[in-house]
PDB file of N, CA and C in Angstrom:
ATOM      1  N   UNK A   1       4.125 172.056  14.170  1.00  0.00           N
ATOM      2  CA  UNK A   1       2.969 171.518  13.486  1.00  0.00           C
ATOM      3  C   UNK A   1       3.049 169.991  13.401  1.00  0.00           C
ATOM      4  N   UNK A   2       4.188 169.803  13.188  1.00  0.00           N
ATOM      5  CA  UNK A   2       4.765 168.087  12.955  1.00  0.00           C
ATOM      6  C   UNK A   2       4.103 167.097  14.379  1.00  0.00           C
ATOM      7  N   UNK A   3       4.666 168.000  15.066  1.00  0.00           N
ATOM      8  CA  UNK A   3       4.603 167.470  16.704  1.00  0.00           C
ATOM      9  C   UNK A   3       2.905 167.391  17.496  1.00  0.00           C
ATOM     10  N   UNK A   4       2.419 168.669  16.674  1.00  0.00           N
ATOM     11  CA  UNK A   4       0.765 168.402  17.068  1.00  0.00           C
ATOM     12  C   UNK A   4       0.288 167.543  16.286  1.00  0.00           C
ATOM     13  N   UNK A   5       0.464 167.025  15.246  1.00  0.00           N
ATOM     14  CA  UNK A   5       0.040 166.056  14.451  1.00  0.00           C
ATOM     15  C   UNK A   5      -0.092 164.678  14.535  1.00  0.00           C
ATOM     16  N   UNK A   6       1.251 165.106  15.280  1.00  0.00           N
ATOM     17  CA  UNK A   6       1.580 163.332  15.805  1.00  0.00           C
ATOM     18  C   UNK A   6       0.981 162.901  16.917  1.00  0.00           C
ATOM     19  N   UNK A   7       0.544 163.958  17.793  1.00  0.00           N
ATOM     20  CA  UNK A   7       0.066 163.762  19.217  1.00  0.00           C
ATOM     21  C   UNK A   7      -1.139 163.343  18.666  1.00  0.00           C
ATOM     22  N   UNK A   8      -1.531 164.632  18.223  1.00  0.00           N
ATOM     23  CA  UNK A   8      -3.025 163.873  17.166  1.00  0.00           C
ATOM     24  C   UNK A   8      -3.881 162.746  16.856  1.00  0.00           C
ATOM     25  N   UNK A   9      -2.548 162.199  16.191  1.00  0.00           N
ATOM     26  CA  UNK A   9      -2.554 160.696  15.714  1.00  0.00           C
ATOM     27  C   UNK A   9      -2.442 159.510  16.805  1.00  0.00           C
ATOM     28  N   UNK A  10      -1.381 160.242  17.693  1.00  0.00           N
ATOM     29  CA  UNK A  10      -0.819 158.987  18.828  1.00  0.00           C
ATOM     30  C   UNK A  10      -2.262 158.447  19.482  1.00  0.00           C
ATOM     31  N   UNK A  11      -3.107 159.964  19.925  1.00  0.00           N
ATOM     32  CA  UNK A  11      -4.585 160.304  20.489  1.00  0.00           C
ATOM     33  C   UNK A  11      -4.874 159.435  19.906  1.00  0.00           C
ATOM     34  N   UNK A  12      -5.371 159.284  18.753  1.00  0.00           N
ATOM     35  CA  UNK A  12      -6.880 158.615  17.890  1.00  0.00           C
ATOM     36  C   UNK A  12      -6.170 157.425  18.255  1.00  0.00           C
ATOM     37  N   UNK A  13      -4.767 156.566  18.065  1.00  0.00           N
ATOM     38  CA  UNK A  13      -4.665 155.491  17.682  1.00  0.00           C
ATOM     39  C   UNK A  13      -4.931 154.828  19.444  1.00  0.00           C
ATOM     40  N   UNK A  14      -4.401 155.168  20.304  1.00  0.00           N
ATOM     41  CA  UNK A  14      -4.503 154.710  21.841  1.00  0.00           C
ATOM     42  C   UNK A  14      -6.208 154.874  22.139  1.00  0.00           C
ATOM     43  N   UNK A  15      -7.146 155.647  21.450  1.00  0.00           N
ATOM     44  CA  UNK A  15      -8.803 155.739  21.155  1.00  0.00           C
ATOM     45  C   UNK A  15      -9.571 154.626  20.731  1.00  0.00           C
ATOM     46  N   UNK A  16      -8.483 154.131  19.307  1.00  0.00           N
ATOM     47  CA  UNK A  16      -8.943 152.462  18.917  1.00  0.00           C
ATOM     48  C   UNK A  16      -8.588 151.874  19.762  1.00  0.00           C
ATOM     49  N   UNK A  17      -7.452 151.706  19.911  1.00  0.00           N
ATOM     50  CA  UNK A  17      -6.586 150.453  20.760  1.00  0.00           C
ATOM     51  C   UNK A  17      -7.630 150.226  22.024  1.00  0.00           C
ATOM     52  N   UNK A  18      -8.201 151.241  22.449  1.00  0.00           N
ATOM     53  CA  UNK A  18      -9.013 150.914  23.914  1.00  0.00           C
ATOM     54  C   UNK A  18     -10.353 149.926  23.604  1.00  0.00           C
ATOM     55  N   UNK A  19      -9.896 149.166  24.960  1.00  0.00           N
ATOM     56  CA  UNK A  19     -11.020 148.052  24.655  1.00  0.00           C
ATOM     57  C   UNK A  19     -12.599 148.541  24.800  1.00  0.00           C
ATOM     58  N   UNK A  20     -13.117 149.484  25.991  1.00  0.00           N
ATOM     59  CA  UNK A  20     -14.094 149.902  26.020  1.00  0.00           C
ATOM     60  C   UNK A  20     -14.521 150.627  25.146  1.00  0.00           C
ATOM     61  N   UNK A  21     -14.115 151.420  24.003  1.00  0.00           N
ATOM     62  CA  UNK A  21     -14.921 152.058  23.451  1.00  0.00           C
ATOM     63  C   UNK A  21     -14.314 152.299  22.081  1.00  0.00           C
ATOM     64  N   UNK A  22     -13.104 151.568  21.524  1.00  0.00           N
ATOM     65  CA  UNK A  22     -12.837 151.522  20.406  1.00  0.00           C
ATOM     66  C   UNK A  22     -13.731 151.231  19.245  1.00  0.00           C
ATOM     67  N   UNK A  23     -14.407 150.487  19.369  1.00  0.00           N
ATOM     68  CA  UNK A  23     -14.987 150.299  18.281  1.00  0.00           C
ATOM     69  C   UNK A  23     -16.158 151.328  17.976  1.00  0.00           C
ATOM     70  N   UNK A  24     -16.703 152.082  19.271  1.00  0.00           N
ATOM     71  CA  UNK A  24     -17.934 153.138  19.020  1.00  0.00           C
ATOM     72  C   UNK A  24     -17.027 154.019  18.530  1.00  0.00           C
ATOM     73  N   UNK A  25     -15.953 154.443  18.766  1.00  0.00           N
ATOM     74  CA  UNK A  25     -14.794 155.260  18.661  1.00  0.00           C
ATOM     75  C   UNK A  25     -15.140 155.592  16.542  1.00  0.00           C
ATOM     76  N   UNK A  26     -14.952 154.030  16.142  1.00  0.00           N
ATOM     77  CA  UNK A  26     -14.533 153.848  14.904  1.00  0.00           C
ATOM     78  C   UNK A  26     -15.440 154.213  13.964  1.00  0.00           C
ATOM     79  N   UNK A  27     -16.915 153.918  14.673  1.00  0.00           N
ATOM     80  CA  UNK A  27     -17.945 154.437  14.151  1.00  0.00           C
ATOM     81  C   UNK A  27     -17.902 155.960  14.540  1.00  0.00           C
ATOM     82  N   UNK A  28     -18.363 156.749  15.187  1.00  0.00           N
ATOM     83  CA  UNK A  28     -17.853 157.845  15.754  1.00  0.00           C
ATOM     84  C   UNK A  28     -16.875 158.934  15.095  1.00  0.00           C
ATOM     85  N   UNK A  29     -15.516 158.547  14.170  1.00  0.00           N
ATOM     86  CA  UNK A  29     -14.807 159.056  13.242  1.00  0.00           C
ATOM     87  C   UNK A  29     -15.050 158.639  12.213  1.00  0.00           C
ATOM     88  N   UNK A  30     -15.841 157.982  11.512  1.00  0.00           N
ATOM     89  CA  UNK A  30     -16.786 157.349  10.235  1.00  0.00           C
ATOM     90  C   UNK A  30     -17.224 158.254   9.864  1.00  0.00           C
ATOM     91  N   UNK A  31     -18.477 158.505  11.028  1.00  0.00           N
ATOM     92  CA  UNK A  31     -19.610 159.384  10.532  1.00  0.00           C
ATOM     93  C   UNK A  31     -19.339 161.161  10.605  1.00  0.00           C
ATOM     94  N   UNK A  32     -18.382 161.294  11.246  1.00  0.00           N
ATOM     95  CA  UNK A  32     -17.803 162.424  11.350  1.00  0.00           C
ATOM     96  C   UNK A  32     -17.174 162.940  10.020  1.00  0.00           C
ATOM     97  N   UNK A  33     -16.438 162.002   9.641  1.00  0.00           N
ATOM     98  CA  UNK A  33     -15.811 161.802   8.204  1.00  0.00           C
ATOM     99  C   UNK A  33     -16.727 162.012   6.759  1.00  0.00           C
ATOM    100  N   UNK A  34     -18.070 160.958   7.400  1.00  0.00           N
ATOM    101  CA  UNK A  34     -18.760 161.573   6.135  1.00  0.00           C
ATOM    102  C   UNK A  34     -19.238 162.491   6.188  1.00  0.00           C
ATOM    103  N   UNK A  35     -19.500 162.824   7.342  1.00  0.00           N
ATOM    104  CA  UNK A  35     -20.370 164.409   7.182  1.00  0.00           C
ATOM    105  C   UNK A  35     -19.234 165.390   6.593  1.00  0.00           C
ATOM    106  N   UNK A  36     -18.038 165.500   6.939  1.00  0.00           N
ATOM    107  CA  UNK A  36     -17.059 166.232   6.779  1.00  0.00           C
ATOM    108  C   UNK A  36     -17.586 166.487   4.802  1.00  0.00           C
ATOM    109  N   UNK A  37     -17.532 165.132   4.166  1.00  0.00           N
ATOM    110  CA  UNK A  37     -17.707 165.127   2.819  1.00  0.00           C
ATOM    111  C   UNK A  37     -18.892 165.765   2.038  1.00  0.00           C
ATOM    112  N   UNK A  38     -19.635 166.030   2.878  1.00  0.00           N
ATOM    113  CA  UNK A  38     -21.315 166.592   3.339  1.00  0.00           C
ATOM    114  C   UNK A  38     -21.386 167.591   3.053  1.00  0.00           C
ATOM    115  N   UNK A  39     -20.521 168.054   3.889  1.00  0.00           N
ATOM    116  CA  UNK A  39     -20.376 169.999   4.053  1.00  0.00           C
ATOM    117  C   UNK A  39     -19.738 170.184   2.362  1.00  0.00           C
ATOM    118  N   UNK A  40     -19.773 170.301   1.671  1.00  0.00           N
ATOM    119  CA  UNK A  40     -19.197 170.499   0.224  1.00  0.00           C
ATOM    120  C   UNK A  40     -20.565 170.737  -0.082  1.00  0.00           C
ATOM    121  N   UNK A  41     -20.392 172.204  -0.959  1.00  0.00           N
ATOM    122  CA  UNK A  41     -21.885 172.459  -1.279  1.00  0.00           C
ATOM    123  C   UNK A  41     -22.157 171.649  -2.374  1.00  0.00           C
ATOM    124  N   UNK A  42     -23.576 171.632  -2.857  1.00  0.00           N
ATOM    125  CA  UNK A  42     -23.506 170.755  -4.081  1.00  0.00           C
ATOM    126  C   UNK A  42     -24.408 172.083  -5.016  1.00  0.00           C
ATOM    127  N   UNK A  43     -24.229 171.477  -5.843  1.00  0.00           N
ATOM    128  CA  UNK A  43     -24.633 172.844  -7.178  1.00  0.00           C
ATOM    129  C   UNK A  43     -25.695 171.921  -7.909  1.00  0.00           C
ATOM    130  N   UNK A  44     -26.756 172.355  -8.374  1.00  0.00           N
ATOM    131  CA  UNK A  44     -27.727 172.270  -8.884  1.00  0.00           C
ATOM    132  C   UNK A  44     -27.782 172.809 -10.385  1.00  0.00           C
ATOM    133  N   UNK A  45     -27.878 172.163 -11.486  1.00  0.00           N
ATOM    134  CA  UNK A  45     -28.337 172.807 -12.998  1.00  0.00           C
ATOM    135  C   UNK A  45     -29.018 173.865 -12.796  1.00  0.00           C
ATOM    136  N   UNK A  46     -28.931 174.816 -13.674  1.00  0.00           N
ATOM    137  CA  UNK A  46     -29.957 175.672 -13.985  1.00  0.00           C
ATOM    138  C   UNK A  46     -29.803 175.636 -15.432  1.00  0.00           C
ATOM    139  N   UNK A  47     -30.731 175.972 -16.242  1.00  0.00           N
ATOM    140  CA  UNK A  47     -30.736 176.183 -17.359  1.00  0.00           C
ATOM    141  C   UNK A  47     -30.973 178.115 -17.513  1.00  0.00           C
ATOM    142  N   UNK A  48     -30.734 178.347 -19.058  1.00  0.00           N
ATOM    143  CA  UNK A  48     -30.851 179.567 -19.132  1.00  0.00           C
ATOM    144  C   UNK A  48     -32.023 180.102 -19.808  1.00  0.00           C
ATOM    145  N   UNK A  49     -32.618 180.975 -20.226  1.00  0.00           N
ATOM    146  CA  UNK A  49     -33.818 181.499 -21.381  1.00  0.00           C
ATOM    147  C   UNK A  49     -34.166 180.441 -22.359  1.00  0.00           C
ATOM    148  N   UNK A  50     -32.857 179.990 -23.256  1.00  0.00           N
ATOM    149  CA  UNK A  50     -32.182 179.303 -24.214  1.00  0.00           C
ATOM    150  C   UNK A  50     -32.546 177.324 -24.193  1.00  0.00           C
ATOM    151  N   UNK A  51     -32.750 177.387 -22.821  1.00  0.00           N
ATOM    152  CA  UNK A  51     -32.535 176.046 -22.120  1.00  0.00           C
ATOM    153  C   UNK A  51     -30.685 175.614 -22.079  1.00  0.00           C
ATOM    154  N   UNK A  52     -29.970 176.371 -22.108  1.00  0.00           N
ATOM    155  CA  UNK A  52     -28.559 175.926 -21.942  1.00  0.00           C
ATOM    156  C   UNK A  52     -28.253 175.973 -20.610  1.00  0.00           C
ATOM    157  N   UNK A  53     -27.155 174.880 -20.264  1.00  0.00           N
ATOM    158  CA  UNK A  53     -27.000 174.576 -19.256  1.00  0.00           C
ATOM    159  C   UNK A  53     -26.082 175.858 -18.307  1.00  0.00           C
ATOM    160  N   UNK A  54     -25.674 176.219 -17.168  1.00  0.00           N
ATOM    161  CA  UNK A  54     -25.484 177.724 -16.488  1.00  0.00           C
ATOM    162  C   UNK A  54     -24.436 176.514 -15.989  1.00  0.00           C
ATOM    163  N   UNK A  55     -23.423 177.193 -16.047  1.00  0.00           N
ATOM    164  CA  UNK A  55     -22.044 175.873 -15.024  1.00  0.00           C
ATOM    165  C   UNK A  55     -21.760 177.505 -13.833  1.00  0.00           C
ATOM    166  N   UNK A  56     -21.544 178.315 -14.330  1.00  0.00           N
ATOM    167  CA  UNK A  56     -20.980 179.724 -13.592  1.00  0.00           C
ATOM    168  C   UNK A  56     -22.401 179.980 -12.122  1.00  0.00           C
ATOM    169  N   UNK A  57     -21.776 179.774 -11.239  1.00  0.00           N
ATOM    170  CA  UNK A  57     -22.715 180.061  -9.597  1.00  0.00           C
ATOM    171  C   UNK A  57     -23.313 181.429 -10.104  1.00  0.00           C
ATOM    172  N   UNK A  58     -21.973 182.283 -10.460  1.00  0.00           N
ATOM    173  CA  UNK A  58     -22.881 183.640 -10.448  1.00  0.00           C
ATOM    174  C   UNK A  58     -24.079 184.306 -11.225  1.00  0.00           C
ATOM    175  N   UNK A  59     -23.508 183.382 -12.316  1.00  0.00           N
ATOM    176  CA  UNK A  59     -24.664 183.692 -13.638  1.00  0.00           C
ATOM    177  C   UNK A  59     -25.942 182.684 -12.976  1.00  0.00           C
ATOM    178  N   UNK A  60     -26.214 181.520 -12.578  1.00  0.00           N
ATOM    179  CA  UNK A  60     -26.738 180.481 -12.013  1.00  0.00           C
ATOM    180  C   UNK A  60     -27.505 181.598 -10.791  1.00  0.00           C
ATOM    181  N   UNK A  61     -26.768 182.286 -10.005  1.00  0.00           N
ATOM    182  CA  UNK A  61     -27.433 183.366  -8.660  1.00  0.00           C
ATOM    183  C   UNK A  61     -27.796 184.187  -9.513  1.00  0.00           C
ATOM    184  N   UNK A  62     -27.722 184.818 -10.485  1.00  0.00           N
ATOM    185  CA  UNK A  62     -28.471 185.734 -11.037  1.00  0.00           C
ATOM    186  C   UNK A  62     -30.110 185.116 -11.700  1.00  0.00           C
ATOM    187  N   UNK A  63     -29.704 184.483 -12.484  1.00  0.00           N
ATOM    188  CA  UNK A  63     -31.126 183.644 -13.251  1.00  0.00           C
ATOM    189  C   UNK A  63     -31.922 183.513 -11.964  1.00  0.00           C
ATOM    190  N   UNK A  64     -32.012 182.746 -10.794  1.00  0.00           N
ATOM    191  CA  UNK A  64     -32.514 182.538  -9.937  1.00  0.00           C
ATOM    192  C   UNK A  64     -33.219 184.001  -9.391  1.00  0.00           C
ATOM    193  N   UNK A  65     -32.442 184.504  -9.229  1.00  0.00           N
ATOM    194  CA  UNK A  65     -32.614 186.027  -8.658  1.00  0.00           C
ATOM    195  C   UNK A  65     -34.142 186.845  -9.517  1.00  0.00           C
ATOM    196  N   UNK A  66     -33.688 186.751 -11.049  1.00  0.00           N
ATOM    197  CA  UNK A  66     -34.552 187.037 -11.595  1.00  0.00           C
ATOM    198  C   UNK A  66     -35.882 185.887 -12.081  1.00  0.00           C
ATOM    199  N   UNK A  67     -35.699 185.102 -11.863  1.00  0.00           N
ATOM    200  CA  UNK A  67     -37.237 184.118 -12.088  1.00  0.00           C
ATOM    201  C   UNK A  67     -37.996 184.524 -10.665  1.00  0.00           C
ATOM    202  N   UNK A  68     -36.834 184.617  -9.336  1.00  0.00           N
ATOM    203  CA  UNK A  68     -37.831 185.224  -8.539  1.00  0.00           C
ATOM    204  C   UNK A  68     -38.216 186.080  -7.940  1.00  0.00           C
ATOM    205  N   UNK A  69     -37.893 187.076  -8.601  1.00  0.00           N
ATOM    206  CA  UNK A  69     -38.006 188.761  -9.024  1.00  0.00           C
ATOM    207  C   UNK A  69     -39.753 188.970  -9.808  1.00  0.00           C
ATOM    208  N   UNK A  70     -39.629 188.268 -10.845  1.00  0.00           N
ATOM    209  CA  UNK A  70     -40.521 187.922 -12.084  1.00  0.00           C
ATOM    210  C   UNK A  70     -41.761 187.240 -11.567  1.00  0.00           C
ATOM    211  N   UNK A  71     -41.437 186.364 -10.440  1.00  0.00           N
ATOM    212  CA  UNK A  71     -42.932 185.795  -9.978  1.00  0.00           C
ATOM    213  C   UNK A  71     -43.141 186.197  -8.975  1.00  0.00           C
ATOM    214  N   UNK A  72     -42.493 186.533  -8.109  1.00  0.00           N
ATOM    215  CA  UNK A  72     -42.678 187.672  -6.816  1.00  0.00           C
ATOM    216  C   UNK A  72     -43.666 188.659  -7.096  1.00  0.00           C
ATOM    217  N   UNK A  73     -43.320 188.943  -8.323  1.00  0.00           N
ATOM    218  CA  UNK A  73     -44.004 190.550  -8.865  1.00  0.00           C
ATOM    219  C   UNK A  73     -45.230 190.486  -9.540  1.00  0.00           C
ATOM    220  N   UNK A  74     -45.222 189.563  -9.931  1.00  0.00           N
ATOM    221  CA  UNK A  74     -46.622 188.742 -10.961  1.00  0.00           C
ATOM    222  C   UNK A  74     -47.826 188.530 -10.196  1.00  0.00           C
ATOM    223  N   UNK A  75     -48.754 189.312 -10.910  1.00  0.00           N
ATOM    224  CA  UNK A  75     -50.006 189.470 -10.108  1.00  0.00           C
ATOM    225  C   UNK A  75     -51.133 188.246 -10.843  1.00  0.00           C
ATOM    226  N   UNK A  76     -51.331 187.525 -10.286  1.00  0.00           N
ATOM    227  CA  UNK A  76     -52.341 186.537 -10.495  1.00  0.00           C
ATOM    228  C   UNK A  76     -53.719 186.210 -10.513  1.00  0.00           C
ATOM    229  N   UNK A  77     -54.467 186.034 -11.295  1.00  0.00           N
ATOM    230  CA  UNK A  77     -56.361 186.772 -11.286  1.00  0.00           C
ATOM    231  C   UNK A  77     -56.819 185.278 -10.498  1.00  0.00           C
ATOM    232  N   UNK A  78     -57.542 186.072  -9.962  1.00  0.00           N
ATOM    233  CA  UNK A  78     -58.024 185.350  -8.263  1.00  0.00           C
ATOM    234  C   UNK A  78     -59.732 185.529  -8.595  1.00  0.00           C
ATOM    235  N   UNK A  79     -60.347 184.946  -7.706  1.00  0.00           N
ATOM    236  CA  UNK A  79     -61.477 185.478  -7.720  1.00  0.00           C
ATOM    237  C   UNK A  79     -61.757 186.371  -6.776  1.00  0.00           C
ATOM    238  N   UNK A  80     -63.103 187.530  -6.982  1.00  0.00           N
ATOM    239  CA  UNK A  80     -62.986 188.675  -6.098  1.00  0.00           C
ATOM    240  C   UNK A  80     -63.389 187.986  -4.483  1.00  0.00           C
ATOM    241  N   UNK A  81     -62.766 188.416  -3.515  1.00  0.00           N
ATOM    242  CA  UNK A  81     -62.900 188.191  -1.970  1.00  0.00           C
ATOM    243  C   UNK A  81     -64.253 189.047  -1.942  1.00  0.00           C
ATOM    244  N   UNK A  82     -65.134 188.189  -1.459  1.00  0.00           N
ATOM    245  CA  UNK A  82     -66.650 188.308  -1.410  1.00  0.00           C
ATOM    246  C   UNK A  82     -66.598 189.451   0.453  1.00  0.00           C
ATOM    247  N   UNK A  83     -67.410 190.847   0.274  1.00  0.00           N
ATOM    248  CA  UNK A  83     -67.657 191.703   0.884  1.00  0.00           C
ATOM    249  C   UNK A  83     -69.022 191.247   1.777  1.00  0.00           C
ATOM    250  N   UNK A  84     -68.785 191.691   3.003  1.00  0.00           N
ATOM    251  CA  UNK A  84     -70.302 191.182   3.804  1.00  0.00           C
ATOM    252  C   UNK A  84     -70.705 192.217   4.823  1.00  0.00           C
ATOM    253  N   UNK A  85     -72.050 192.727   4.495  1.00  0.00           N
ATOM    254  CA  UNK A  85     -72.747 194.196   4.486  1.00  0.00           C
ATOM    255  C   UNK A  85     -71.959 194.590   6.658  1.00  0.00           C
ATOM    256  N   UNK A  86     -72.256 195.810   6.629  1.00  0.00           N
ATOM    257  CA  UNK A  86     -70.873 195.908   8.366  1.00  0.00           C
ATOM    258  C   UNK A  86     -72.640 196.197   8.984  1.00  0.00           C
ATOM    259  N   UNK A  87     -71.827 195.620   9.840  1.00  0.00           N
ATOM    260  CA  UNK A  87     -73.010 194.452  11.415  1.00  0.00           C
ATOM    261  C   UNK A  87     -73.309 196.514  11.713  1.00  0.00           C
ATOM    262  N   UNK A  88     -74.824 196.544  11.805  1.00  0.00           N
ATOM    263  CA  UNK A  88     -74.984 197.784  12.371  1.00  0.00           C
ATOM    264  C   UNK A  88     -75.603 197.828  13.876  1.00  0.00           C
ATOM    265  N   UNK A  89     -75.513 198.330  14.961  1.00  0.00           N
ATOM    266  CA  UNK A  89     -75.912 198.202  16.007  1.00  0.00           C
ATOM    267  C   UNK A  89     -74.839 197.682  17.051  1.00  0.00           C
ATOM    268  N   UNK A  90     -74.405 197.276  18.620  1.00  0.00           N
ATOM    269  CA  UNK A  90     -73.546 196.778  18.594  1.00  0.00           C
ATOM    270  C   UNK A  90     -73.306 195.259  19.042  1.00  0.00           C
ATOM    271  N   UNK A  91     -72.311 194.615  19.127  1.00  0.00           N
ATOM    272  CA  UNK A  91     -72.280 193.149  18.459  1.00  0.00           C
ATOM    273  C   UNK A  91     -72.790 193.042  19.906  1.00  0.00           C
ATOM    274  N   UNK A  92     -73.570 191.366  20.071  1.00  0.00           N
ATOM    275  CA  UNK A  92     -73.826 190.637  21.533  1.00  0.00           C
ATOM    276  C   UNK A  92     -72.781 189.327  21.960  1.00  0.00           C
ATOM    277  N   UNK A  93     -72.643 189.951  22.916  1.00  0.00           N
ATOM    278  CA  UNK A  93     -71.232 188.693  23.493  1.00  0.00           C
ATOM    279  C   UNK A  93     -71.864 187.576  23.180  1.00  0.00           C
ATOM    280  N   UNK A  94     -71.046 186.684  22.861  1.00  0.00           N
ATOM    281  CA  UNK A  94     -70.908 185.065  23.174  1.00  0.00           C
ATOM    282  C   UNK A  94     -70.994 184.512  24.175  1.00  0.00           C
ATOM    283  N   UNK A  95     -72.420 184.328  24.843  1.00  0.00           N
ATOM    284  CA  UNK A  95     -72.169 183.434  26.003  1.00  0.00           C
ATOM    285  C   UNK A  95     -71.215 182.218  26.201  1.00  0.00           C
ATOM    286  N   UNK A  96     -70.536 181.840  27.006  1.00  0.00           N
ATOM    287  CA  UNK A  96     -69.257 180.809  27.015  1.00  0.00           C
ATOM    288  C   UNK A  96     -70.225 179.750  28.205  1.00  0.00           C
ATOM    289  N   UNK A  97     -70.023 178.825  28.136  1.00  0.00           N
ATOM    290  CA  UNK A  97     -70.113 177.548  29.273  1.00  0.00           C
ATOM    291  C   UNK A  97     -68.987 176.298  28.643  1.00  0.00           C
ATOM    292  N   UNK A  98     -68.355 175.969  29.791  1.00  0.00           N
ATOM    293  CA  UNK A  98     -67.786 174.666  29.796  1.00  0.00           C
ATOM    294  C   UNK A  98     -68.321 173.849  28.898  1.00  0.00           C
ATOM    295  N   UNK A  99     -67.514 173.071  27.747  1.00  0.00           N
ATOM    296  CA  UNK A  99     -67.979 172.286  27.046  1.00  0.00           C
ATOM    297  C   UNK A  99     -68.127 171.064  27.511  1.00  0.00           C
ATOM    298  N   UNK A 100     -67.758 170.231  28.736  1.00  0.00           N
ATOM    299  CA  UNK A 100     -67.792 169.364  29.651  1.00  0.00           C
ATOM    300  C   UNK A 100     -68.161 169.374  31.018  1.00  0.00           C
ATOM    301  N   UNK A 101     -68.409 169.143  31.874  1.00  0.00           N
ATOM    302  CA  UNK A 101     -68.865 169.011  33.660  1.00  0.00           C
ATOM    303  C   UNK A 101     -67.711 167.950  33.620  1.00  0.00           C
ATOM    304  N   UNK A 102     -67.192 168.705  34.846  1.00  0.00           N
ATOM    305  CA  UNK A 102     -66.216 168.060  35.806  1.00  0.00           C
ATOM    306  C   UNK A 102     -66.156 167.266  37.265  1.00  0.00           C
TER     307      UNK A 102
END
């Protein structure tokens, strides 16, 4: 493990040291680096019924679970979708023409 580590290292450092591309190099393991810091999930407040703050993910995945359980399910007064009497006889095609001359 010692020995891949070092090769590792020897790698990156002969990576700077190079004149052509050391310095994109440097940027290059920067941004790699921060993203690395990136990937860490981040946690969001929730509050509870109470308004108290939820620190526990699971209790935090549950509340969530159920607010959207609760509005998922919640039926909302709309106005009625207006009905329009059924076409009797049968329908006449749409004549089509080019909307332009070519």
């Amino acid at each position: 493990m010692a020995a891949t580590k070092a090769a590792h290292y020897d790698n990156i450092s002969k990576q700077l040291d190079a004149k052509d591309g050391g310095e994109r190099f440097i940027y290059r393991l920067a941004r790699s680096r921060q993203r690395q810091t990136e990937d860490v999930e981040t946690f969001y407040g929730v509050n509870d019924e109470y308004g108290q703050l939820i620190t526990d993910r699971k209790k935090a995945m549950k509340r969530w679970c159920g607010d959207f359980e609760k509005i998922s399910t919640e039926e909302f007064s709309h106005p009625p979708i207006p009905q329009l009497p059924p076409t009797c006889g049968s329908i006449q095609p749409i004549p089509w023409k080019k909307p332009w001359p070519r």
